[in-house]
PDB file of N, CA and C in Angstrom:
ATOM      1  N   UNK A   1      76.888 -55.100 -75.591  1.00  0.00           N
ATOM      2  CA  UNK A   1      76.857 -56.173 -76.558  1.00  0.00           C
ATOM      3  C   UNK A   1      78.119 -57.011 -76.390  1.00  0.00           C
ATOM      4  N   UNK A   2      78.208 -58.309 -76.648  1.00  0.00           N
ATOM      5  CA  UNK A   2      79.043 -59.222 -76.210  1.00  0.00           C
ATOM      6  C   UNK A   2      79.434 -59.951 -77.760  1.00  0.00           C
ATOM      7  N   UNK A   3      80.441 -59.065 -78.122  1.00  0.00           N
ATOM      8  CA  UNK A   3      81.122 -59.608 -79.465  1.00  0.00           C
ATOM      9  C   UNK A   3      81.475 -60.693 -79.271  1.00  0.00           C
ATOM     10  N   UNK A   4      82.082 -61.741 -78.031  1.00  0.00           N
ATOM     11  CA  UNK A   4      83.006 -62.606 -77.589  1.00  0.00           C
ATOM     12  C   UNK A   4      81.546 -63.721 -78.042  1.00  0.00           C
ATOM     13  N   UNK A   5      80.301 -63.600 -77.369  1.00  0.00           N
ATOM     14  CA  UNK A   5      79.416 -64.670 -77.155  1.00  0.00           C
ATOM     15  C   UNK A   5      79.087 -64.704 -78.966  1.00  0.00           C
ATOM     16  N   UNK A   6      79.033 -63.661 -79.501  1.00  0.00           N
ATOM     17  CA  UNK A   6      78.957 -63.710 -80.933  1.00  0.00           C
ATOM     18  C   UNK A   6      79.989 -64.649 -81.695  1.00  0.00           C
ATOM     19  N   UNK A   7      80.788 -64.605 -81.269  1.00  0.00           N
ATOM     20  CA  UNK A   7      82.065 -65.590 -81.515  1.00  0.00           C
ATOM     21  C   UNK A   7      81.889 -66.973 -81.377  1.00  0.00           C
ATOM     22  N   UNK A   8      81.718 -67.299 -80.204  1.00  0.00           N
ATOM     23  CA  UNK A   8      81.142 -68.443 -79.746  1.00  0.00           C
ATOM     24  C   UNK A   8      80.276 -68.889 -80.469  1.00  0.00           C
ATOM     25  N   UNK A   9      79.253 -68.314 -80.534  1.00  0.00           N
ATOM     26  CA  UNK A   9      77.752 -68.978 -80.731  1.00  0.00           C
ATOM     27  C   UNK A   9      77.839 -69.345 -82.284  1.00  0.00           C
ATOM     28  N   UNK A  10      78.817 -68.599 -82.961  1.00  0.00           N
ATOM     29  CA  UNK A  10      79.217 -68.640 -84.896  1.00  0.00           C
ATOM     30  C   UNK A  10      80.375 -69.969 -84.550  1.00  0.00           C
ATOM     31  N   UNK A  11      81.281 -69.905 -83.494  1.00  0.00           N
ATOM     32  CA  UNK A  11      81.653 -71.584 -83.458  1.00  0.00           C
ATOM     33  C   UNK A  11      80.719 -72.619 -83.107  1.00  0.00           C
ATOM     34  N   UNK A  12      80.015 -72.724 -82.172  1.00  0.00           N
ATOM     35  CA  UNK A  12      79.313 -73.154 -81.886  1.00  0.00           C
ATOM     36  C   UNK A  12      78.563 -74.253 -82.314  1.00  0.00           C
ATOM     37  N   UNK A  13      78.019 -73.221 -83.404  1.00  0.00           N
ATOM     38  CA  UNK A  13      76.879 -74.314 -84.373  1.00  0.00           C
ATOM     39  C   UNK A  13      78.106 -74.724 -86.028  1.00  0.00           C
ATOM     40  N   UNK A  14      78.738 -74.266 -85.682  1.00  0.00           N
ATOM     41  CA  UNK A  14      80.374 -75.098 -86.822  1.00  0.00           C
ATOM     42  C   UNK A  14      80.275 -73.992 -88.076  1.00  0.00           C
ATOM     43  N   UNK A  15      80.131 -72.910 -87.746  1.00  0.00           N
ATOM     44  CA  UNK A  15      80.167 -71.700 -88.841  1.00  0.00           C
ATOM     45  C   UNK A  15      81.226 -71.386 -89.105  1.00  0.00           C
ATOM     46  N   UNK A  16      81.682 -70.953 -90.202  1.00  0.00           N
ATOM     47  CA  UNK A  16      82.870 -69.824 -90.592  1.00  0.00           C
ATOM     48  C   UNK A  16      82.740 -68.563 -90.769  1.00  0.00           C
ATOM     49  N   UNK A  17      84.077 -67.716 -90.631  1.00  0.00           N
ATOM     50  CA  UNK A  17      83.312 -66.363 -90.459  1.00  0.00           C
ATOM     51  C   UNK A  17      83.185 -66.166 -92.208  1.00  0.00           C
ATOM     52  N   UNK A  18      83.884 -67.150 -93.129  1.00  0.00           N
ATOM     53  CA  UNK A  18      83.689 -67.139 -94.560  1.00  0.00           C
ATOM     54  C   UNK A  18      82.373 -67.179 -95.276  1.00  0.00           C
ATOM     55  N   UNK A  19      81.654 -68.191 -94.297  1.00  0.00           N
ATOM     56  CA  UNK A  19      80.477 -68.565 -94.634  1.00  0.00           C
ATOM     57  C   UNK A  19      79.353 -67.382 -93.698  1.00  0.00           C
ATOM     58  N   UNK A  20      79.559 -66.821 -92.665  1.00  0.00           N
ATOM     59  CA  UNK A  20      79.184 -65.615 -92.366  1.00  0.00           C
ATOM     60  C   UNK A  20      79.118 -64.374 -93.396  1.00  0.00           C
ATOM     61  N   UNK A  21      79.924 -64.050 -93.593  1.00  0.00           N
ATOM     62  CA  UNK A  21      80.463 -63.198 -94.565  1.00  0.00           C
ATOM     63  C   UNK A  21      79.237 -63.200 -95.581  1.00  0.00           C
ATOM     64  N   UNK A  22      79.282 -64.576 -96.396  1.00  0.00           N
ATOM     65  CA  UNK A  22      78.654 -64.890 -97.622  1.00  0.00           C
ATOM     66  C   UNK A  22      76.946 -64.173 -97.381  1.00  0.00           C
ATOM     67  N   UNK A  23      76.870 -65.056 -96.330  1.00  0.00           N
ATOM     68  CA  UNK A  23      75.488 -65.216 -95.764  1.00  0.00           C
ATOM     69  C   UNK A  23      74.706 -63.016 -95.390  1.00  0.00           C
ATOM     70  N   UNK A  24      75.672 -62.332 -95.341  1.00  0.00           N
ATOM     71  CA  UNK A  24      75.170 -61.174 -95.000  1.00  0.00           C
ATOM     72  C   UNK A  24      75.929 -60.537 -96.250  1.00  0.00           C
ATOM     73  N   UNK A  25      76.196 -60.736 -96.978  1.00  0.00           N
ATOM     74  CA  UNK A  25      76.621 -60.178 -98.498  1.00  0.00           C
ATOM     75  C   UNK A  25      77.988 -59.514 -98.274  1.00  0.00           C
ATOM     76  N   UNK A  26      78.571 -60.021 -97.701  1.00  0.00           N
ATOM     77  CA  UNK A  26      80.032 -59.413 -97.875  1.00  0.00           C
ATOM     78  C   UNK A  26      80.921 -60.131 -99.096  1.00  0.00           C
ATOM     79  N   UNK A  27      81.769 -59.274 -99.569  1.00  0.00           N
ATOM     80  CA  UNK A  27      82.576 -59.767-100.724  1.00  0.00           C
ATOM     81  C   UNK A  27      83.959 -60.528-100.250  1.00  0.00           C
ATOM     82  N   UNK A  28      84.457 -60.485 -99.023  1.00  0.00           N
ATOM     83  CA  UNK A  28      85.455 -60.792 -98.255  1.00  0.00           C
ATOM     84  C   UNK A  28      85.099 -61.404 -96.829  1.00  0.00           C
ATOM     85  N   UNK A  29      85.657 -62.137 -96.154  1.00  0.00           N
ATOM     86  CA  UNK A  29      85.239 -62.975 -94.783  1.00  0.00           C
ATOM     87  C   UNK A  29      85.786 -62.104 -94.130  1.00  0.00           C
ATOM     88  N   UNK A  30      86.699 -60.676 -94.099  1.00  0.00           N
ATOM     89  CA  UNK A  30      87.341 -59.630 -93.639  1.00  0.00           C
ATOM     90  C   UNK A  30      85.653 -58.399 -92.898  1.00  0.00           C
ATOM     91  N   UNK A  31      85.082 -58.806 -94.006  1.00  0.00           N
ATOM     92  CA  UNK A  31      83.541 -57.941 -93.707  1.00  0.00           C
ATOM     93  C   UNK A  31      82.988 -58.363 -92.275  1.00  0.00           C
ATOM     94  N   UNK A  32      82.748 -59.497 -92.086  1.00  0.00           N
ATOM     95  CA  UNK A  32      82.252 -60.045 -91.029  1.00  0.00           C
ATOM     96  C   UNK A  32      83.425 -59.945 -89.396  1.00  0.00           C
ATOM     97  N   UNK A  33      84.705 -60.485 -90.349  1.00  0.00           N
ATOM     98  CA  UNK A  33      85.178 -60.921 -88.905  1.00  0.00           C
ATOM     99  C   UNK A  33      85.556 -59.635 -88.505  1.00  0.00           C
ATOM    100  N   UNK A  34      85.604 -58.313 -89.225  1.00  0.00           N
ATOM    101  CA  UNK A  34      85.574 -56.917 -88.725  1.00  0.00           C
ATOM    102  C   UNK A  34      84.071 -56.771 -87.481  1.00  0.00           C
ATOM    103  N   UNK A  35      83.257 -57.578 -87.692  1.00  0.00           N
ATOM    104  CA  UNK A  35      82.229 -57.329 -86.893  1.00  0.00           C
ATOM    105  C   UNK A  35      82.226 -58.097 -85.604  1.00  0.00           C
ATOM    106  N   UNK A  36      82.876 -59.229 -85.482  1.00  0.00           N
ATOM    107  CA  UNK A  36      83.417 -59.788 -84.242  1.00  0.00           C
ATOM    108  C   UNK A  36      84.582 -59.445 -83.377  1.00  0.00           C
ATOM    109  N   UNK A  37      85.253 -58.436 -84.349  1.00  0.00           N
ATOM    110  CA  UNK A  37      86.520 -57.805 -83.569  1.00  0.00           C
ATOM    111  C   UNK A  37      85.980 -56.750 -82.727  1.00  0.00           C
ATOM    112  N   UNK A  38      84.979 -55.882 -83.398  1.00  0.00           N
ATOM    113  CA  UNK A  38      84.366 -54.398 -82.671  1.00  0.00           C
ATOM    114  C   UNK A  38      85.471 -53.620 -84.024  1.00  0.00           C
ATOM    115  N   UNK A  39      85.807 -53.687 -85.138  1.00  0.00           N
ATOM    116  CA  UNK A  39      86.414 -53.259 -85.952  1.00  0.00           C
ATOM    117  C   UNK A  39      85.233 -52.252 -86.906  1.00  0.00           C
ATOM    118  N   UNK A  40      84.255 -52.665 -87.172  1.00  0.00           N
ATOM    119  CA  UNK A  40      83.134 -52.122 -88.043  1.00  0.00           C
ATOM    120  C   UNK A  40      81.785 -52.619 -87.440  1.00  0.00           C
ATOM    121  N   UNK A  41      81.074 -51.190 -87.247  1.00  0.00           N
ATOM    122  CA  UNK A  41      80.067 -50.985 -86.712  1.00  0.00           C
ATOM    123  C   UNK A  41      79.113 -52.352 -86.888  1.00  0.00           C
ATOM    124  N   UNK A  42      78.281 -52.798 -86.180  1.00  0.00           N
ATOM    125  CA  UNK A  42      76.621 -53.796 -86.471  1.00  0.00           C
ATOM    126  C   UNK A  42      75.487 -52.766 -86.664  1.00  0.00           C
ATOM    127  N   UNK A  43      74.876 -53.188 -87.556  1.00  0.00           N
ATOM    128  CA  UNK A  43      73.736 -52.215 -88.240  1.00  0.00           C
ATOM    129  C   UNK A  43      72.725 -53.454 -87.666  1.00  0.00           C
ATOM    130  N   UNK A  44      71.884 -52.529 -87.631  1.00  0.00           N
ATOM    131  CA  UNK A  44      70.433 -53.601 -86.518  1.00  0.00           C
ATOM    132  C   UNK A  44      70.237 -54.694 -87.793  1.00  0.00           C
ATOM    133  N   UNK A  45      69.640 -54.339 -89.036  1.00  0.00           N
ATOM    134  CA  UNK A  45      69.563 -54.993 -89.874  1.00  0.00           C
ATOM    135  C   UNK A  45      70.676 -56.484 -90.058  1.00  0.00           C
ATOM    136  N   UNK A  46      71.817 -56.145 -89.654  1.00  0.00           N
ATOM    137  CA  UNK A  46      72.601 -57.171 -89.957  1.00  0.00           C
ATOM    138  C   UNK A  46      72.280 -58.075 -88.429  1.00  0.00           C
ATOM    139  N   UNK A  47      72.715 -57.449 -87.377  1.00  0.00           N
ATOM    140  CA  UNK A  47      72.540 -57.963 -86.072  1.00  0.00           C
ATOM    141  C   UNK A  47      71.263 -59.245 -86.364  1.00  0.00           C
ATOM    142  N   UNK A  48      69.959 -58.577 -86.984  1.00  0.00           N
ATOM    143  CA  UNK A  48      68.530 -59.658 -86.844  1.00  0.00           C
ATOM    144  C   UNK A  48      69.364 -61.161 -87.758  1.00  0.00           C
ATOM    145  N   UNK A  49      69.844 -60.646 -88.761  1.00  0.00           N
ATOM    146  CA  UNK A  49      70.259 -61.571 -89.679  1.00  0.00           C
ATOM    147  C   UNK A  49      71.116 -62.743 -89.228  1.00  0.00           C
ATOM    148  N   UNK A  50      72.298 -61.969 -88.815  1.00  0.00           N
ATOM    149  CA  UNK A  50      73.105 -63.028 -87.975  1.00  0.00           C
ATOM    150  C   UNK A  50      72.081 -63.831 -86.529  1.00  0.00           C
ATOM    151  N   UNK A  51      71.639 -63.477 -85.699  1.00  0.00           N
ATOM    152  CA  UNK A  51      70.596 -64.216 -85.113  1.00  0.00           C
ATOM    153  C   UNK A  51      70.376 -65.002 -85.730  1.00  0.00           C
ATOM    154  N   UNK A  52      69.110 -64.469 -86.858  1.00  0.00           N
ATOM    155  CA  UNK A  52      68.377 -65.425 -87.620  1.00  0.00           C
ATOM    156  C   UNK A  52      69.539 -67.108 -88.226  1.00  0.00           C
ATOM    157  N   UNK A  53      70.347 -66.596 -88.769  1.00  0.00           N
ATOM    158  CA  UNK A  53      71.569 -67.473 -88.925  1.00  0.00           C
ATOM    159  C   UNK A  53      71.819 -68.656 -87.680  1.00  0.00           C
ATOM    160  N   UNK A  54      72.578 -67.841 -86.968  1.00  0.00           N
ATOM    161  CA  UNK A  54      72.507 -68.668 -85.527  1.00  0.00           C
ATOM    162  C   UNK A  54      71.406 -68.859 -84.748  1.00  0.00           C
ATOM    163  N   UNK A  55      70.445 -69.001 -85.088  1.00  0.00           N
ATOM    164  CA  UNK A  55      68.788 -69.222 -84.843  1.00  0.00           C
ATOM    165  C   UNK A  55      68.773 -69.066 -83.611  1.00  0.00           C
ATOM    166  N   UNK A  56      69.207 -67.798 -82.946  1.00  0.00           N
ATOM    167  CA  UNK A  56      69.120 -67.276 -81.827  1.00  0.00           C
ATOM    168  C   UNK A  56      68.227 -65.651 -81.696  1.00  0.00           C
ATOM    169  N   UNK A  57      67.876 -65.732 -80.317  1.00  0.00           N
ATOM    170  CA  UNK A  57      67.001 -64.392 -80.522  1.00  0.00           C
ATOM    171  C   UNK A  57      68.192 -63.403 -80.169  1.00  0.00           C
ATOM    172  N   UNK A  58      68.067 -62.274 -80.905  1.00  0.00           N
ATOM    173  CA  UNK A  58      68.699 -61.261 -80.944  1.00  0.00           C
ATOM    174  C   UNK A  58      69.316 -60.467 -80.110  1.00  0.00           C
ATOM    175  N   UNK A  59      68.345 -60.475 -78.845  1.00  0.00           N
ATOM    176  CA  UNK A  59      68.196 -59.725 -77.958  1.00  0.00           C
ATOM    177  C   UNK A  59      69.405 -60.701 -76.805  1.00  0.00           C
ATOM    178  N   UNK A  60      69.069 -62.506 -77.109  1.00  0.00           N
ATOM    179  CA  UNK A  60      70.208 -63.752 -76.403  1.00  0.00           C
ATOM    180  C   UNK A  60      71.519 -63.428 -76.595  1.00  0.00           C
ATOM    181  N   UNK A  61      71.069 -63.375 -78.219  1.00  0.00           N
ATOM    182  CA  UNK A  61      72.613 -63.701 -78.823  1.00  0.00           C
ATOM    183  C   UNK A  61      74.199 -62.040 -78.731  1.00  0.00           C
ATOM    184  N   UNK A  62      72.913 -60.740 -78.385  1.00  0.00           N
ATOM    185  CA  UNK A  62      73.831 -59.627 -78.214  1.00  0.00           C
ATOM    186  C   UNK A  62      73.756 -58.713 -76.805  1.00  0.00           C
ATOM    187  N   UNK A  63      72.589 -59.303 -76.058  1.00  0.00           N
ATOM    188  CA  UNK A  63      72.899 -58.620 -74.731  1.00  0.00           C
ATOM    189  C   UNK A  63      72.745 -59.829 -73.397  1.00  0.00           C
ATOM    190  N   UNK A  64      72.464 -61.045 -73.843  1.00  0.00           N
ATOM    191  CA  UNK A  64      73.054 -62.104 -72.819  1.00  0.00           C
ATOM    192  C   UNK A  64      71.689 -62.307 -72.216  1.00  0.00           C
ATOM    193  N   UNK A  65      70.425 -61.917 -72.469  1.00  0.00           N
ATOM    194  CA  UNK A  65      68.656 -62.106 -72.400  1.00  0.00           C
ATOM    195  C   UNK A  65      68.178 -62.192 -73.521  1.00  0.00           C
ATOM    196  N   UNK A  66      66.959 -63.121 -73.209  1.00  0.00           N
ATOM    197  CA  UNK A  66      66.107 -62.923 -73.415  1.00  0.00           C
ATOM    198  C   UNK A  66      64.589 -62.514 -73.385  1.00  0.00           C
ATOM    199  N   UNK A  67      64.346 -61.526 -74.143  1.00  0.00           N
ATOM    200  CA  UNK A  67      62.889 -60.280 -73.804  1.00  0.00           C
ATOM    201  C   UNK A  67      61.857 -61.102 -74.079  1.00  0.00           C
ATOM    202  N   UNK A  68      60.511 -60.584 -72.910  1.00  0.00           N
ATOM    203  CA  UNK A  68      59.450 -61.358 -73.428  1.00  0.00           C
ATOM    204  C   UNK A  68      58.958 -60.350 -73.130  1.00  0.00           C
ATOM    205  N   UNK A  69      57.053 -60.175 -74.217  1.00  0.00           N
ATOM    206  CA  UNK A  69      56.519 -59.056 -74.169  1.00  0.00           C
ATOM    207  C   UNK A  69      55.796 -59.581 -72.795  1.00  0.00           C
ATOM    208  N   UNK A  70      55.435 -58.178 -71.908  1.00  0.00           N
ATOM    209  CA  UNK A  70      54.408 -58.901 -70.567  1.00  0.00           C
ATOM    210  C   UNK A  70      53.190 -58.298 -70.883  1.00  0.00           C
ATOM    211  N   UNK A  71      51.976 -58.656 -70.970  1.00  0.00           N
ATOM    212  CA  UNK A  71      50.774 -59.205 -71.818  1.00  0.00           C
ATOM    213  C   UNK A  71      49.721 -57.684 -70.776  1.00  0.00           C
ATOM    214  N   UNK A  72      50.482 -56.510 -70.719  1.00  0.00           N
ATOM    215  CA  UNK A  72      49.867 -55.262 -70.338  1.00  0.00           C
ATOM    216  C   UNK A  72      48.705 -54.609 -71.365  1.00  0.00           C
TER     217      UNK A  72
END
Protein backbone atom coordinates (compact mmCIF):
# COMPACT_ATOMS: atom_id res chain seq x y z
CA UNK A 1 0.00 0.00 0.00
CA UNK A 2 1.32 3.39 -0.97
CA UNK A 3 0.59 5.86 1.95
CA UNK A 4 2.72 8.53 -0.15
CA UNK A 5 0.06 8.25 -3.34
CA UNK A 6 -2.63 8.55 -0.50
CA UNK A 7 -1.07 11.80 0.27
CA UNK A 8 -1.04 13.00 -3.00
CA UNK A 9 -4.24 12.08 -4.27
CA UNK A 10 -5.90 13.97 -0.62
CA UNK A 11 -3.66 17.04 -2.13
CA UNK A 12 -4.57 16.58 -5.19
CA UNK A 13 -8.19 17.15 -5.38
CA UNK A 14 -7.41 20.36 -2.56
CA UNK A 15 -8.34 18.24 0.65
CA UNK A 16 -7.24 18.70 4.18
CA UNK A 17 -6.26 16.11 6.32
CA UNK A 18 -8.85 18.33 8.76
CA UNK A 19 -11.47 17.90 6.45
CA UNK A 20 -10.41 14.12 6.06
CA UNK A 21 -10.54 13.59 9.52
CA UNK A 22 -14.18 15.09 9.70
CA UNK A 23 -15.29 13.14 6.78
CA UNK A 24 -14.35 9.50 8.48
CA UNK A 25 -15.46 10.63 12.06
CA UNK A 26 -12.44 11.50 13.71
CA UNK A 27 -12.55 14.03 16.59
CA UNK A 28 -8.98 15.43 15.73
CA UNK A 29 -7.18 15.86 12.06
CA UNK A 30 -4.34 13.85 14.25
CA UNK A 31 -6.87 10.64 13.47
CA UNK A 32 -6.37 10.75 9.87
CA UNK A 33 -2.97 12.17 9.34
CA UNK A 34 -1.90 9.12 11.74
CA UNK A 35 -3.18 7.15 8.70
CA UNK A 36 -0.95 8.79 6.09
CA UNK A 37 2.08 8.52 8.27
CA UNK A 38 1.67 4.42 8.63
CA UNK A 39 1.16 5.66 12.44
CA UNK A 40 -2.43 3.85 12.92
CA UNK A 41 -3.58 0.96 11.25
CA UNK A 42 -6.39 1.41 7.82
CA UNK A 43 -9.40 -0.68 8.54
CA UNK A 44 -10.89 -1.81 5.03
CA UNK A 45 -13.99 0.02 6.03
CA UNK A 46 -12.19 3.30 6.26
CA UNK A 47 -9.78 2.56 3.20
CA UNK A 48 -13.49 2.18 0.82
CA UNK A 49 -14.43 5.54 2.40
CA UNK A 50 -11.47 7.53 1.78
CA UNK A 51 -11.58 6.24 -1.99
CA UNK A 52 -15.06 6.97 -2.09
CA UNK A 53 -13.95 10.63 -0.91
CA UNK A 54 -11.20 10.88 -3.41
CA UNK A 55 -13.54 9.24 -5.94
CA UNK A 56 -10.97 6.81 -6.65
CA UNK A 57 -11.16 3.02 -6.84
CA UNK A 58 -9.69 1.51 -3.93
CA UNK A 59 -7.81 -0.99 -5.25
CA UNK A 60 -5.98 2.68 -7.66
CA UNK A 61 -5.84 4.67 -4.89
CA UNK A 62 -3.87 1.82 -2.35
CA UNK A 63 -2.06 -0.65 -4.51
CA UNK A 64 -1.25 1.55 -7.72
CA UNK A 65 -4.17 -0.78 -10.09
CA UNK A 66 -6.83 -1.05 -11.10
CA UNK A 67 -8.99 -4.62 -10.83
CA UNK A 68 -11.42 -5.60 -13.34
CA UNK A 69 -13.66 -8.63 -12.90
CA UNK A 70 -12.77 -11.05 -16.19
CA UNK A 71 -16.30 -12.18 -17.26
CA UNK A 72 -15.32 -16.28 -16.38
Amino acid sequence: MSLQKLKQSRKAKGLSQTFMAKKLGYTYPSGYANIETGRNKLSLENAKKIADILQMDVNELFFGEELHETGK
